[in-house]
N, C-alpha and C. Protein backbone atom coordinates (compact mmCIF):
# COMPACT_ATOMS: atom_id res chain seq x y z
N UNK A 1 0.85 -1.20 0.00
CA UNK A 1 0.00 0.00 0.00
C UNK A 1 0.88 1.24 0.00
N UNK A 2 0.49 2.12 -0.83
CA UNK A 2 1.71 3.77 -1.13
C UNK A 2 0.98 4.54 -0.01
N UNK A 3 2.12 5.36 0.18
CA UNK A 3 1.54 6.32 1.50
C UNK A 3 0.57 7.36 1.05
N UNK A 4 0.22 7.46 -0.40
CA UNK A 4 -1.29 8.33 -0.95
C UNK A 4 -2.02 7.39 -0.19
N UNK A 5 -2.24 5.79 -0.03
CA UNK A 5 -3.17 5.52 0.12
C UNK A 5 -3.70 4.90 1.14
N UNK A 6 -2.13 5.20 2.22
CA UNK A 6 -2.18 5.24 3.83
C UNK A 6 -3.25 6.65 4.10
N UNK A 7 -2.61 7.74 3.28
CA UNK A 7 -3.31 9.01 4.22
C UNK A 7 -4.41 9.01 3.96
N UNK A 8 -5.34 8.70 2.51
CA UNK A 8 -6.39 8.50 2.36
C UNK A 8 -7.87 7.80 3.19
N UNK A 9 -6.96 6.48 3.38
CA UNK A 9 -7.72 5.81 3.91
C UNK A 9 -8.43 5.92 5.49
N UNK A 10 -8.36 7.11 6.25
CA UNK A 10 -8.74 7.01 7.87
C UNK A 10 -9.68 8.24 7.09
N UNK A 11 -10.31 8.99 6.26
CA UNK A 11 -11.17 9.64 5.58
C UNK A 11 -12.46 8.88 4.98
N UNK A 12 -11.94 7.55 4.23
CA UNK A 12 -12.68 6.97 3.85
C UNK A 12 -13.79 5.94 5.10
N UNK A 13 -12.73 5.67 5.90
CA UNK A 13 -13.58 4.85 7.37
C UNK A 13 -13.95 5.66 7.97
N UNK A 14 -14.12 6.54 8.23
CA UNK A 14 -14.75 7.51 9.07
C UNK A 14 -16.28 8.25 8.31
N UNK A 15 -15.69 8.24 7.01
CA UNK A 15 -17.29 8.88 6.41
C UNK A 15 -18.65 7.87 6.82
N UNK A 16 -19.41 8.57 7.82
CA UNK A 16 -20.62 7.94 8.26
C UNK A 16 -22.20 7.97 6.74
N UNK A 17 -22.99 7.07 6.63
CA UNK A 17 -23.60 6.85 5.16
C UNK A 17 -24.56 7.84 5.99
N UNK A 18 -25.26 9.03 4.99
CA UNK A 18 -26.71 9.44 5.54
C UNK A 18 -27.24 9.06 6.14
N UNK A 19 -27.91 9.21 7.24
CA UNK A 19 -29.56 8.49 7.86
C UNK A 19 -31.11 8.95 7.37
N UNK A 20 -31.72 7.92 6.77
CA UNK A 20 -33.21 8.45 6.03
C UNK A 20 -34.09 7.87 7.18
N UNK A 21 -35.10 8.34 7.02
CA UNK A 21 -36.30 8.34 7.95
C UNK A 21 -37.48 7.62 7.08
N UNK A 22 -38.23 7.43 7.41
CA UNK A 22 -39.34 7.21 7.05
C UNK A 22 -40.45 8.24 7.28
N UNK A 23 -41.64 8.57 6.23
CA UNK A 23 -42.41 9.63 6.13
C UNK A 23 -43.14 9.90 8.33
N UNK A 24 -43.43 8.62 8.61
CA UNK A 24 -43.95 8.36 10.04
C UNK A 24 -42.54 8.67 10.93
N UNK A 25 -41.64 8.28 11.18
CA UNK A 25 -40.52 8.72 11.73
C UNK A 25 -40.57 10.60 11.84
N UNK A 26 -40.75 10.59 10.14
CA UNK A 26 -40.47 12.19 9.88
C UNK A 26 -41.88 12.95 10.84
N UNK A 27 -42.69 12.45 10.70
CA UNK A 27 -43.82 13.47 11.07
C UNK A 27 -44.01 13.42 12.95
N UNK A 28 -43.67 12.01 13.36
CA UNK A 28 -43.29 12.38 14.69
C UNK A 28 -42.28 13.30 15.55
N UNK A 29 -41.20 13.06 14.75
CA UNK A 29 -39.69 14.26 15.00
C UNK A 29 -40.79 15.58 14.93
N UNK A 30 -41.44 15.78 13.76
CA UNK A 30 -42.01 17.34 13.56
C UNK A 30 -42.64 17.44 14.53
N UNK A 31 -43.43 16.85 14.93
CA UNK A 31 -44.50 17.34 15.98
C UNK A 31 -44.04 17.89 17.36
N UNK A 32 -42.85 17.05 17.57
CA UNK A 32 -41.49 17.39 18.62
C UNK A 32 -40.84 18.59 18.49
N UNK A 33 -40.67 19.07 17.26
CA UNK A 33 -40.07 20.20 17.02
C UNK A 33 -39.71 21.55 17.12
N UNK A 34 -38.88 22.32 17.25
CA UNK A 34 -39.28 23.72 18.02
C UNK A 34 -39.18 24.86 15.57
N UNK A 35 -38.24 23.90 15.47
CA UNK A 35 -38.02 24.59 13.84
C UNK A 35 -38.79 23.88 13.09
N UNK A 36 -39.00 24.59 11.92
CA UNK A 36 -39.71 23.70 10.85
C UNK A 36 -39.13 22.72 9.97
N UNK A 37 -39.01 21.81 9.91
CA UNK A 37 -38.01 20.86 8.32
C UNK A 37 -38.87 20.32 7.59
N UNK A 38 -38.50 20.35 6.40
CA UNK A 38 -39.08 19.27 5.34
C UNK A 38 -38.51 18.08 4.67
N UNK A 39 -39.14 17.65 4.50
CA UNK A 39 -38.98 15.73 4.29
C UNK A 39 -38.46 15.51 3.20
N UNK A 40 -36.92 15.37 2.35
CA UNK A 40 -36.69 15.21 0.81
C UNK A 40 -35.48 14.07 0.72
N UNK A 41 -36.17 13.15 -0.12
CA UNK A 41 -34.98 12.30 -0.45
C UNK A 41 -35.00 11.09 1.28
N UNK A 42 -36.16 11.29 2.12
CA UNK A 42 -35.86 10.17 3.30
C UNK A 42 -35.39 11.00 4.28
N UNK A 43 -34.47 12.68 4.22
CA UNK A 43 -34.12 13.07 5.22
C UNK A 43 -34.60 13.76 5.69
N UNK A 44 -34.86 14.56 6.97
CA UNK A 44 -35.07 15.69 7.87
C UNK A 44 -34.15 17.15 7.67
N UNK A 45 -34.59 17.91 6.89
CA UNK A 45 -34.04 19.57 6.47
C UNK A 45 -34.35 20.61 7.24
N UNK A 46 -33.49 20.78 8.13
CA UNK A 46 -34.08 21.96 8.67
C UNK A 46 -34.63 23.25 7.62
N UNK A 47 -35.06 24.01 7.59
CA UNK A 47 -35.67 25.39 7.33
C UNK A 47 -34.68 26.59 7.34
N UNK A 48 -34.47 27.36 6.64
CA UNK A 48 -34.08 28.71 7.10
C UNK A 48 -34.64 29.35 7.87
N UNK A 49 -34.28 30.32 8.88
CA UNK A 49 -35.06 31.39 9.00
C UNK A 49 -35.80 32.26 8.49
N UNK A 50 -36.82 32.95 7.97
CA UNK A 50 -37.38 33.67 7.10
C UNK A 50 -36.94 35.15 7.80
N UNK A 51 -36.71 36.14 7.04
CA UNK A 51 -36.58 37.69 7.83
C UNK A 51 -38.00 38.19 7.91
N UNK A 52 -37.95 39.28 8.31
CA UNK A 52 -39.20 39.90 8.51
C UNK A 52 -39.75 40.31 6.81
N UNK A 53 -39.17 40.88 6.38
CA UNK A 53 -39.58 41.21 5.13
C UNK A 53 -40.50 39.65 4.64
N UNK A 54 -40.14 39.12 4.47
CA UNK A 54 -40.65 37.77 3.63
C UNK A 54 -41.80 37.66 4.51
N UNK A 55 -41.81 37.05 5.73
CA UNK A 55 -42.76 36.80 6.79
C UNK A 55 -43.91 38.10 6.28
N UNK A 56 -44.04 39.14 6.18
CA UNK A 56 -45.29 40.30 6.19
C UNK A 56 -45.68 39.78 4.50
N UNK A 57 -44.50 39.63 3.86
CA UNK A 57 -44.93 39.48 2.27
C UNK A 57 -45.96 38.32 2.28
N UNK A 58 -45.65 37.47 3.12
CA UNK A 58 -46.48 35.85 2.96
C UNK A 58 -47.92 36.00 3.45
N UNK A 59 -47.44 36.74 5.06
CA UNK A 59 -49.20 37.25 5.55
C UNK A 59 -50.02 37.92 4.69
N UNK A 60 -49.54 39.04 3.57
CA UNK A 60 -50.16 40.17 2.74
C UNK A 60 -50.98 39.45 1.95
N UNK A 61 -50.00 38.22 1.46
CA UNK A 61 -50.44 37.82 0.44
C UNK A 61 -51.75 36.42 0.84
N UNK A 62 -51.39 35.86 1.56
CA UNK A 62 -52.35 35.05 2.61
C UNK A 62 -53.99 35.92 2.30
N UNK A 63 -53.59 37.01 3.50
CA UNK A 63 -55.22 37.41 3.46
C UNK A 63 -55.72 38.55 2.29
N UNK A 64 -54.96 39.07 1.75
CA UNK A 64 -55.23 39.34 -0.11
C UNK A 64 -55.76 38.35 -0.82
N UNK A 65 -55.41 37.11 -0.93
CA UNK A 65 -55.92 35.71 -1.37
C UNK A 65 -57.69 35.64 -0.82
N UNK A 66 -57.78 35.89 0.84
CA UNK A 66 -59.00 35.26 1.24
C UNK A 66 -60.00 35.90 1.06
N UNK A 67 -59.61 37.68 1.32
CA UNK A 67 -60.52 38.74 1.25
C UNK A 67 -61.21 38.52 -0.43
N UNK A 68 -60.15 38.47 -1.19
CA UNK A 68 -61.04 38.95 -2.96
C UNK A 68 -61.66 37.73 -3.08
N UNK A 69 -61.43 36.17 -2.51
CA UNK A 69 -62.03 34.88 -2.75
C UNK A 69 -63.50 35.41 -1.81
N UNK A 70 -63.60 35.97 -0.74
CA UNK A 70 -64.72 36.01 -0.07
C UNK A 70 -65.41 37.05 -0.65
N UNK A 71 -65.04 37.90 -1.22
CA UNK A 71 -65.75 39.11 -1.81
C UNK A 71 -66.59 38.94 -2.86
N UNK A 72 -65.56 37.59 -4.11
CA UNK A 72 -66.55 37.07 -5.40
C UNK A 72 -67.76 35.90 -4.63
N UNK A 73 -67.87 35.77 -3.35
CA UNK A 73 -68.04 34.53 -3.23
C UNK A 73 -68.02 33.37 -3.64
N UNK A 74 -66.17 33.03 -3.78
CA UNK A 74 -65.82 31.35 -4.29
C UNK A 74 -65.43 30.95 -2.77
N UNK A 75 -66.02 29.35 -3.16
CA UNK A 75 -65.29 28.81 -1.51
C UNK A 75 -63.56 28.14 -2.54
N UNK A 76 -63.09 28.65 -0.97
CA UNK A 76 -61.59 28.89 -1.86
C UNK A 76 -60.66 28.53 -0.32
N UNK A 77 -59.89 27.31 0.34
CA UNK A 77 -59.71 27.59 1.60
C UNK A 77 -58.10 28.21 1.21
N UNK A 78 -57.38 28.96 2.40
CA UNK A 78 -56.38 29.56 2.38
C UNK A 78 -55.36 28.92 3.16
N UNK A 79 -54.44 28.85 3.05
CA UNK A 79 -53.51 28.42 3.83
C UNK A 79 -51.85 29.24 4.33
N UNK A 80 -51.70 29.39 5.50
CA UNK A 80 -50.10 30.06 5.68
C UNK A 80 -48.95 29.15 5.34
N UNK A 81 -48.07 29.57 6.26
CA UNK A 81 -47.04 28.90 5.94
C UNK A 81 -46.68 27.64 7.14
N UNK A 82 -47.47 27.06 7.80
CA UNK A 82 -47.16 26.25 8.58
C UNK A 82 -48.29 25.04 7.93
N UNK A 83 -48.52 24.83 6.85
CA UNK A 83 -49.16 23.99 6.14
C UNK A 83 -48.43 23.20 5.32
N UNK A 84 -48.19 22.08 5.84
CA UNK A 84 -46.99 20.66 4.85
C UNK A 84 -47.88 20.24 3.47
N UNK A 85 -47.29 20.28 2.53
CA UNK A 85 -47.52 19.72 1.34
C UNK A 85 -47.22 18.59 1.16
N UNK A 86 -47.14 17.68 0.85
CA UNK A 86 -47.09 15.95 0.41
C UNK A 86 -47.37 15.81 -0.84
N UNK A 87 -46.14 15.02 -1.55
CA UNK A 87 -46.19 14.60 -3.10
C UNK A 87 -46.37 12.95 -3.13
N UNK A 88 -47.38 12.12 -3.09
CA UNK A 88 -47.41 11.11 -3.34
C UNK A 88 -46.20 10.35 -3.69
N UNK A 89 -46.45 10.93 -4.90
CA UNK A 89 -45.09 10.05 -5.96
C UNK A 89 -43.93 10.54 -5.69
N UNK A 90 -43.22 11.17 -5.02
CA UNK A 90 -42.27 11.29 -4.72
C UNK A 90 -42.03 10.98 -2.66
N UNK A 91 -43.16 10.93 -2.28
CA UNK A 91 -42.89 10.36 -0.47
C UNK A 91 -42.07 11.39 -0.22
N UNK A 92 -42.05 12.59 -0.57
CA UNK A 92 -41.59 13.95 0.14
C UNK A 92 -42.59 14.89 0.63
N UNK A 93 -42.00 15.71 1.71
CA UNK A 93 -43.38 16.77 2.29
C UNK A 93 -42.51 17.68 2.00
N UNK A 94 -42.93 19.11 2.17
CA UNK A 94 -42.72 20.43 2.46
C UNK A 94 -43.44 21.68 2.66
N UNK A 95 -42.82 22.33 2.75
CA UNK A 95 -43.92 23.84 3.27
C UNK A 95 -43.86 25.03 2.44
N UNK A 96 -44.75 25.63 2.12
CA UNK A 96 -44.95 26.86 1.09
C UNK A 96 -45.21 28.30 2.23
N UNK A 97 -45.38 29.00 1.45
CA UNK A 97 -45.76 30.28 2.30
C UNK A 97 -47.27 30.36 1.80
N UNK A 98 -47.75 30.44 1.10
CA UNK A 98 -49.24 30.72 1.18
C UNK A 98 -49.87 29.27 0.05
N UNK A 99 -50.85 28.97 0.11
CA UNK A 99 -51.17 27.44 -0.16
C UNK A 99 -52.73 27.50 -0.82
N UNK A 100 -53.76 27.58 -1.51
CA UNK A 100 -55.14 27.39 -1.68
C UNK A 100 -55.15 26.81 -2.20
N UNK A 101 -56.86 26.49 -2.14
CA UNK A 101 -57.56 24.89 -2.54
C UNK A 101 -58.77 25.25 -2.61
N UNK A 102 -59.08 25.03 -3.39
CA UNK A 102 -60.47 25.04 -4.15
C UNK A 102 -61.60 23.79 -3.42
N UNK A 103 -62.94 24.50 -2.75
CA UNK A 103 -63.77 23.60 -2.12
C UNK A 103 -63.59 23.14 -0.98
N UNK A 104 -62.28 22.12 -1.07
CA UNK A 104 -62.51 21.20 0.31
C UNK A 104 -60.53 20.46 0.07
N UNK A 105 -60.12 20.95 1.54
CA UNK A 105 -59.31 20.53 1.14
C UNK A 105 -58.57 18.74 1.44
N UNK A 106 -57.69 18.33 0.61
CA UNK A 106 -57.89 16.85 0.59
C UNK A 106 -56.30 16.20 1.41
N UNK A 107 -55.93 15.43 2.05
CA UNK A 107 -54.96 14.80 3.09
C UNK A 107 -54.55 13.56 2.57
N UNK A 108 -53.62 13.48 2.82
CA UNK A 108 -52.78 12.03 2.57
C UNK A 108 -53.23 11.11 4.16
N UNK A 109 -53.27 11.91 4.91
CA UNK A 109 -53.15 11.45 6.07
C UNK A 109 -54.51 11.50 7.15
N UNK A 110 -54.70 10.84 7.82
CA UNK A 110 -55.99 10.88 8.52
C UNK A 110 -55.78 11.87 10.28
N UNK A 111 -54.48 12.52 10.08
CA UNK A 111 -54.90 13.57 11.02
C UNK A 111 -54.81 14.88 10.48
N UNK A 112 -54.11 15.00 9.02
CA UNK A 112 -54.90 16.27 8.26
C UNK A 112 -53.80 16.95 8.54
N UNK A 113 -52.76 16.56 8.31
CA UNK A 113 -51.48 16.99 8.35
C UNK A 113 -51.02 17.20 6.91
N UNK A 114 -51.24 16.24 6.05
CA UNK A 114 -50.33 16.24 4.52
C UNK A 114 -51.10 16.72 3.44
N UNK A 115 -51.39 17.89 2.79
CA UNK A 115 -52.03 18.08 1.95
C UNK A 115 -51.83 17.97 0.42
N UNK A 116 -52.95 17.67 -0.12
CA UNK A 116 -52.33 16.94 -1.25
C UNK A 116 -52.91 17.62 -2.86
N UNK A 117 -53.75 18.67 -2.70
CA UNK A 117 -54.56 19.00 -3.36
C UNK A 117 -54.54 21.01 -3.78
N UNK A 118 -53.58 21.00 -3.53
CA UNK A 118 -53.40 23.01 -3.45
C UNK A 118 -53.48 23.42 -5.42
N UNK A 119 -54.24 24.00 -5.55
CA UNK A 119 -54.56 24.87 -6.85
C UNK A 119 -53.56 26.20 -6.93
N UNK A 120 -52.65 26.66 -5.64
CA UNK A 120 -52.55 28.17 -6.30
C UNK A 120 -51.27 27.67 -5.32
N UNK A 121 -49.70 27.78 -5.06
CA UNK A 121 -48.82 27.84 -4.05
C UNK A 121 -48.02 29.34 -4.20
N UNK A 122 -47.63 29.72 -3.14
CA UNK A 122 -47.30 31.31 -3.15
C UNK A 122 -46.09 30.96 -2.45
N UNK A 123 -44.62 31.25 -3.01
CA UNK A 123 -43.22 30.91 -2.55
C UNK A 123 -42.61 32.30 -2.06
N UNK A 124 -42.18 33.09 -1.27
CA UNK A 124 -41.64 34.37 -1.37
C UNK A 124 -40.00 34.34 -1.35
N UNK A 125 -39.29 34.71 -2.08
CA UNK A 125 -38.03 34.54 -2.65
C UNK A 125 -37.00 35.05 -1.45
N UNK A 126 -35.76 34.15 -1.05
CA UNK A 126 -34.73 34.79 -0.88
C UNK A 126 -33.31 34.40 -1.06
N UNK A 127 -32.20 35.03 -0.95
CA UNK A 127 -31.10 34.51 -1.32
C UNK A 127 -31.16 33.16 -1.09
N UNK A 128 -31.09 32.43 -0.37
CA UNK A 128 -30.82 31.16 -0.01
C UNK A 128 -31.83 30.19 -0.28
N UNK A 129 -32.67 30.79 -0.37
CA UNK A 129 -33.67 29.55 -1.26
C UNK A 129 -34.50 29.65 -2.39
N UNK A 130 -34.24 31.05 -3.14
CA UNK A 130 -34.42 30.91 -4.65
C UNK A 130 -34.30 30.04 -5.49
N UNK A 131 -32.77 29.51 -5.71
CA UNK A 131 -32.63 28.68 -6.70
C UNK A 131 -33.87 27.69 -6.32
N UNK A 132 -34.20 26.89 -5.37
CA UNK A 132 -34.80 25.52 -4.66
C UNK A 132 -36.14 26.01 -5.39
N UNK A 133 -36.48 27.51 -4.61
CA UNK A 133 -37.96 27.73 -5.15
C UNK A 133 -38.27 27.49 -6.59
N UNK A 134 -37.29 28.49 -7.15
CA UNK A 134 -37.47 28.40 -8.47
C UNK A 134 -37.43 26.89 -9.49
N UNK A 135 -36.70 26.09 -9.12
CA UNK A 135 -36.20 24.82 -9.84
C UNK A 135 -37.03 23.54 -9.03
N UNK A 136 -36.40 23.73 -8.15
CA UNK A 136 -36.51 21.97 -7.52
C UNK A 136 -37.93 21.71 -6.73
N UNK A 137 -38.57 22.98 -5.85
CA UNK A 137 -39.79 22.78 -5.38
C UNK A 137 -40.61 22.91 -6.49
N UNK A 138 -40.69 23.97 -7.54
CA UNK A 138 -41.32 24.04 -8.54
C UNK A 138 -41.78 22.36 -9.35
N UNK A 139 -40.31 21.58 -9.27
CA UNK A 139 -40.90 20.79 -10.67
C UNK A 139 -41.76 19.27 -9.29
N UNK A 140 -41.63 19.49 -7.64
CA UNK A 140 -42.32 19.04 -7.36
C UNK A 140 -43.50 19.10 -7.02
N UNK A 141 -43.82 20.54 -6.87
CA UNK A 141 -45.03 20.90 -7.25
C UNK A 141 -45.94 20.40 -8.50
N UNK A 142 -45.07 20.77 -9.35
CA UNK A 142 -46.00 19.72 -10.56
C UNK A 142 -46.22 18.69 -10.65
N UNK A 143 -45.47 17.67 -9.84
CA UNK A 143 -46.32 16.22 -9.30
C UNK A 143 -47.88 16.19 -8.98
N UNK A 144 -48.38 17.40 -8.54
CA UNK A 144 -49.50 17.34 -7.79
C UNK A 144 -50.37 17.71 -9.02
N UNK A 145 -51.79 16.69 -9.42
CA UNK A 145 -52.86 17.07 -10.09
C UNK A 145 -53.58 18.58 -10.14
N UNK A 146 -53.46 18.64 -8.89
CA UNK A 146 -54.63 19.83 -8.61
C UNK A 146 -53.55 21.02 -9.09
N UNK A 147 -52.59 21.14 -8.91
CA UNK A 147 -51.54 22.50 -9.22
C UNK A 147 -51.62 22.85 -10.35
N UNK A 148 -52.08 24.22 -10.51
CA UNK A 148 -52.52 24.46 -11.30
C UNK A 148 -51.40 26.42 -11.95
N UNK A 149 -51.24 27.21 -10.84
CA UNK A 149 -50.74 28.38 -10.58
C UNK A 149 -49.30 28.77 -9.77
N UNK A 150 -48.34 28.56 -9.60
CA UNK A 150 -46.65 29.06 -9.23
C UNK A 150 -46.87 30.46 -9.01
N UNK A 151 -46.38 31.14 -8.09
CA UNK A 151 -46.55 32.70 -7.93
C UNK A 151 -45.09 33.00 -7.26
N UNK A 152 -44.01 33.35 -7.57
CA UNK A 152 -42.93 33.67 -6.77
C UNK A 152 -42.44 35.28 -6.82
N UNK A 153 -42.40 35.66 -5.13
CA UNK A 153 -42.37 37.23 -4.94
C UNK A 153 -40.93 37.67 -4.52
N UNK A 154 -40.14 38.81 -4.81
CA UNK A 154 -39.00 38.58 -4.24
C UNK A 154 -38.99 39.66 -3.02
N UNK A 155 -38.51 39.76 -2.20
CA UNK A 155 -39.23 40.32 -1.12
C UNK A 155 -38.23 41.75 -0.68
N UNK A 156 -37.56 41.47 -2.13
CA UNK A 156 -36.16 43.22 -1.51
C UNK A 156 -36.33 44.02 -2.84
N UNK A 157 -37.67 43.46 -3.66
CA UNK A 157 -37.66 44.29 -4.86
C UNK A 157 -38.71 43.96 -5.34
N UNK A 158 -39.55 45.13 -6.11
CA UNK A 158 -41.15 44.44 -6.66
C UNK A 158 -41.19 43.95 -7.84
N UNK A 159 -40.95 42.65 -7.36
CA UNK A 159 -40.92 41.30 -8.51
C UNK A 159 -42.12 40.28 -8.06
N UNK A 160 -42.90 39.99 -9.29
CA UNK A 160 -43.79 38.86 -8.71
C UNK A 160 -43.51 38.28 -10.23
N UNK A 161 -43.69 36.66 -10.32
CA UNK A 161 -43.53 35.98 -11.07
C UNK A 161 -44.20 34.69 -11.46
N UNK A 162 -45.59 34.82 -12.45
CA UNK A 162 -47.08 33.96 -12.28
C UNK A 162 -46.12 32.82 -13.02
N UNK A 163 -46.35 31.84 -12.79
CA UNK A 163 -46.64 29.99 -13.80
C UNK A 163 -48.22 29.95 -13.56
N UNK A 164 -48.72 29.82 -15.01
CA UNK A 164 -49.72 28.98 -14.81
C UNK A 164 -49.70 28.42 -15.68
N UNK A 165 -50.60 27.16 -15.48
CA UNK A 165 -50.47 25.59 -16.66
C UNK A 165 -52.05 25.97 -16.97
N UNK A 166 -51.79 26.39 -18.47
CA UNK A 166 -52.78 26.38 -19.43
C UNK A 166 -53.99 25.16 -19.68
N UNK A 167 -52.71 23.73 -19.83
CA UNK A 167 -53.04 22.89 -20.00
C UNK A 167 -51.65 21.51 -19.64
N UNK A 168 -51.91 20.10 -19.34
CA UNK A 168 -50.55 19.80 -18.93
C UNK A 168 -48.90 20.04 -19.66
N UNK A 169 -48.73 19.60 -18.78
CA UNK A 169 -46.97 20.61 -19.84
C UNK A 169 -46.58 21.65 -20.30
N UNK A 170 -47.89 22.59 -20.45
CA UNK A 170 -47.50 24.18 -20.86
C UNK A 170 -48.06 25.08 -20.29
N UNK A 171 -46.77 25.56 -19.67
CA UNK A 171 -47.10 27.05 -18.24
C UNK A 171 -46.52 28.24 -19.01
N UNK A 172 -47.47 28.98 -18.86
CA UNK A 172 -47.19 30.35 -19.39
C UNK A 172 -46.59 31.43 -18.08
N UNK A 173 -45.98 31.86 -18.58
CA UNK A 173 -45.33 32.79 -17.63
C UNK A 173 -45.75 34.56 -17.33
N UNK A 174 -45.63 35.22 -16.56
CA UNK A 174 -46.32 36.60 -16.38
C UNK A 174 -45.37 37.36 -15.75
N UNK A 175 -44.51 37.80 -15.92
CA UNK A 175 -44.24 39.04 -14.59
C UNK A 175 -44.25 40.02 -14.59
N UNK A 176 -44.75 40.44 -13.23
CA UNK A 176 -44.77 42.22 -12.54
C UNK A 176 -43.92 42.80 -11.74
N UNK A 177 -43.44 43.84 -12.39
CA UNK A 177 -42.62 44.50 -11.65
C UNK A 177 -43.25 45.96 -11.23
N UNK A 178 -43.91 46.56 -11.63
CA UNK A 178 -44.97 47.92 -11.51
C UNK A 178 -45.82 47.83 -10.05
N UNK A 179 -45.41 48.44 -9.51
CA UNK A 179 -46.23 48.94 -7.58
C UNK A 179 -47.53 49.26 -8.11
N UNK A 180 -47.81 50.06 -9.40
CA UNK A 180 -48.98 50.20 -9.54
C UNK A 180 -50.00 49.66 -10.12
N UNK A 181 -49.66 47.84 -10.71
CA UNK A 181 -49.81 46.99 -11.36
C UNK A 181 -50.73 45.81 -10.53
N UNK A 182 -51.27 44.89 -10.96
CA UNK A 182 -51.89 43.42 -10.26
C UNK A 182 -51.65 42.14 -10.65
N UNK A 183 -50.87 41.21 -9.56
CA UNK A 183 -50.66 39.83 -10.07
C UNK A 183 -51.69 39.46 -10.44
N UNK A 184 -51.79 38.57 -11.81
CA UNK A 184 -53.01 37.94 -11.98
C UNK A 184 -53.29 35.97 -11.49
N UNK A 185 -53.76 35.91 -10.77
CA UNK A 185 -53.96 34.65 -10.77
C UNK A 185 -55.53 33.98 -11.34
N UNK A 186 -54.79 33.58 -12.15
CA UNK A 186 -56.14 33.20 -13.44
C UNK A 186 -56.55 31.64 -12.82
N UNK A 187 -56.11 31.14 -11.96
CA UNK A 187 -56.55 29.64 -11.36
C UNK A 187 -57.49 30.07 -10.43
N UNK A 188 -57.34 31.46 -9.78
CA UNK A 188 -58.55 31.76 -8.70
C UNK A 188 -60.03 32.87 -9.22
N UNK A 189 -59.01 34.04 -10.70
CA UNK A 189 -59.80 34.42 -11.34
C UNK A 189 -60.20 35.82 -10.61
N UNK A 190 -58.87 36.16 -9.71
CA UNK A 190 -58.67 37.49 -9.17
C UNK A 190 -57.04 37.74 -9.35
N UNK A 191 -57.19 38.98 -8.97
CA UNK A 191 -55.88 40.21 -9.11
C UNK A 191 -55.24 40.35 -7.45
N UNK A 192 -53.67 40.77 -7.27
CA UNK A 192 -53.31 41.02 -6.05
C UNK A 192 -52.98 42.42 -6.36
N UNK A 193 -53.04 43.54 -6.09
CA UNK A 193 -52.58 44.33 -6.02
C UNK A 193 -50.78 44.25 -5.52
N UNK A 194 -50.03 45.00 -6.03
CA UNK A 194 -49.03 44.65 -6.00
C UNK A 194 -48.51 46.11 -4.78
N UNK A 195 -49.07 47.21 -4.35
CA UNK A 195 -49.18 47.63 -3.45
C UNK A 195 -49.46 46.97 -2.02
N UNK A 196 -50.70 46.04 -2.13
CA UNK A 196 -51.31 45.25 -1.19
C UNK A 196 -50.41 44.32 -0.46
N UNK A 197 -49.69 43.88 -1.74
CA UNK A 197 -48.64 42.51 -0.82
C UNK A 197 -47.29 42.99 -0.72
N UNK A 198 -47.08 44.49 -0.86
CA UNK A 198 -45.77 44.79 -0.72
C UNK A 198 -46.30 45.70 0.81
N UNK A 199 -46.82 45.69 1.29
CA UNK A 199 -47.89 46.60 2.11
C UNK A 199 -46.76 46.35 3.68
N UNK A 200 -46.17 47.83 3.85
CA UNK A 200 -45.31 47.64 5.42
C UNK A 200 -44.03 46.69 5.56
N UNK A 201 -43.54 46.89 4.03
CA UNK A 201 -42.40 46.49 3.41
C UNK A 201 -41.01 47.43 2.65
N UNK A 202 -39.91 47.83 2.89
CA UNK A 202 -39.51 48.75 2.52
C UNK A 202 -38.81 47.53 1.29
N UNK A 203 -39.20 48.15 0.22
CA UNK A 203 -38.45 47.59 -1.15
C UNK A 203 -37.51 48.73 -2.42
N UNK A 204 -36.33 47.99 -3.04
CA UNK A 204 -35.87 48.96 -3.89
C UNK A 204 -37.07 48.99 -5.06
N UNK A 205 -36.38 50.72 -5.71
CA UNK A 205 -37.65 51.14 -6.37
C UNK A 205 -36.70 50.61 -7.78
């Protein structure tokens, strides 16, 4: 044995293999939990912190969502950000910032923990988890039947950015950058004011 492959080797015995969980494993740890994580690939992820900026962007946009759904009178339920998503086909969960569902909403699970059925998901952007939003939660989002609308906001500049699926496989894209402008979400068949969800937010102009 050459001494490359003396020094090598106390690197190689020491690397411990991942530990995966199981979806039941995972949801007991959560319930224990003081942080939020989501479930990908078998493991337990902790969460970032969200700043304040993002946190008011998610609430704005939350009850902007419920008010114009209660105003047309559609039953439309709303959801924050402490609402787990569940992809069947992939046995991963995770969490969005704002979540709706059309009618009634539907569970993987019989204590109404895993939802499986969201029409509209609302992501609010930041350094550290853009790329994810943009790419990797996105294309698991599209696992889900009912998904229908992508909305991503960036929360240090007035950017909003619609997906919606026309039909399967083809999402048309929208973005607003104008304060004096309205996201359109054509899956619910109302406007956000883009004042409204930037509302007690200092953003570049």
């Amino acid at each position: 044995m050459s001494t490359h492959e003396i020094g090598i080797l106390p690197q190689l015995i020491l690397k411990k293999p991942v530990r995966t969980y199981t979806l039941e494993e995972y949801l007991r740890r959560e319930a224990k939990a003081i942080d939020k994580h989501e479930f990908i690939n078998g493991q337990i992820i902790k969460m970032p912190f969200a700043k304040g900026p993002h946190n008011i962007i998610a609430m704005n946009t939350s009850i902007e969502v419920s008010n114009r759904m209660e105003a047309i009178e559609r039953n439309v339920v709303v959801f924050g950000s402490d609402q787990k998503v569940y992809f069947p086909s992939l046995d991963e969960g995770v969490y969005a910032d704002t979540l709706a569902v059309c009618d009634k909403p539907l569970y993987w699970d019989d204590q109404e923990l895993l939802l499986i059925n969201p029409i509209l998901i609302v992501e609010v952007l930041s350094k550290s988890t853009q790329k994810y939003d943009r790419v990797g939660k996105f294309e698991k989002y599209k696992t889900l039947e009912s998904f229908k609308e992508y909305v991503m906001i960036r929360q240090n500049e007035a950017y909003a950015e619609v997906w919606y699926r026309e039909r399967p496989g083809l999402w048309h894209e929208t973005i607003v950058t104008d304060m004096a402008a309205s996201i359109p979400l054509q899956s619910l068949g109302i406007e956000l004011p883009m004042q409204r969800i930037y509302r007690n937010v200092n953003i570049s102009k």
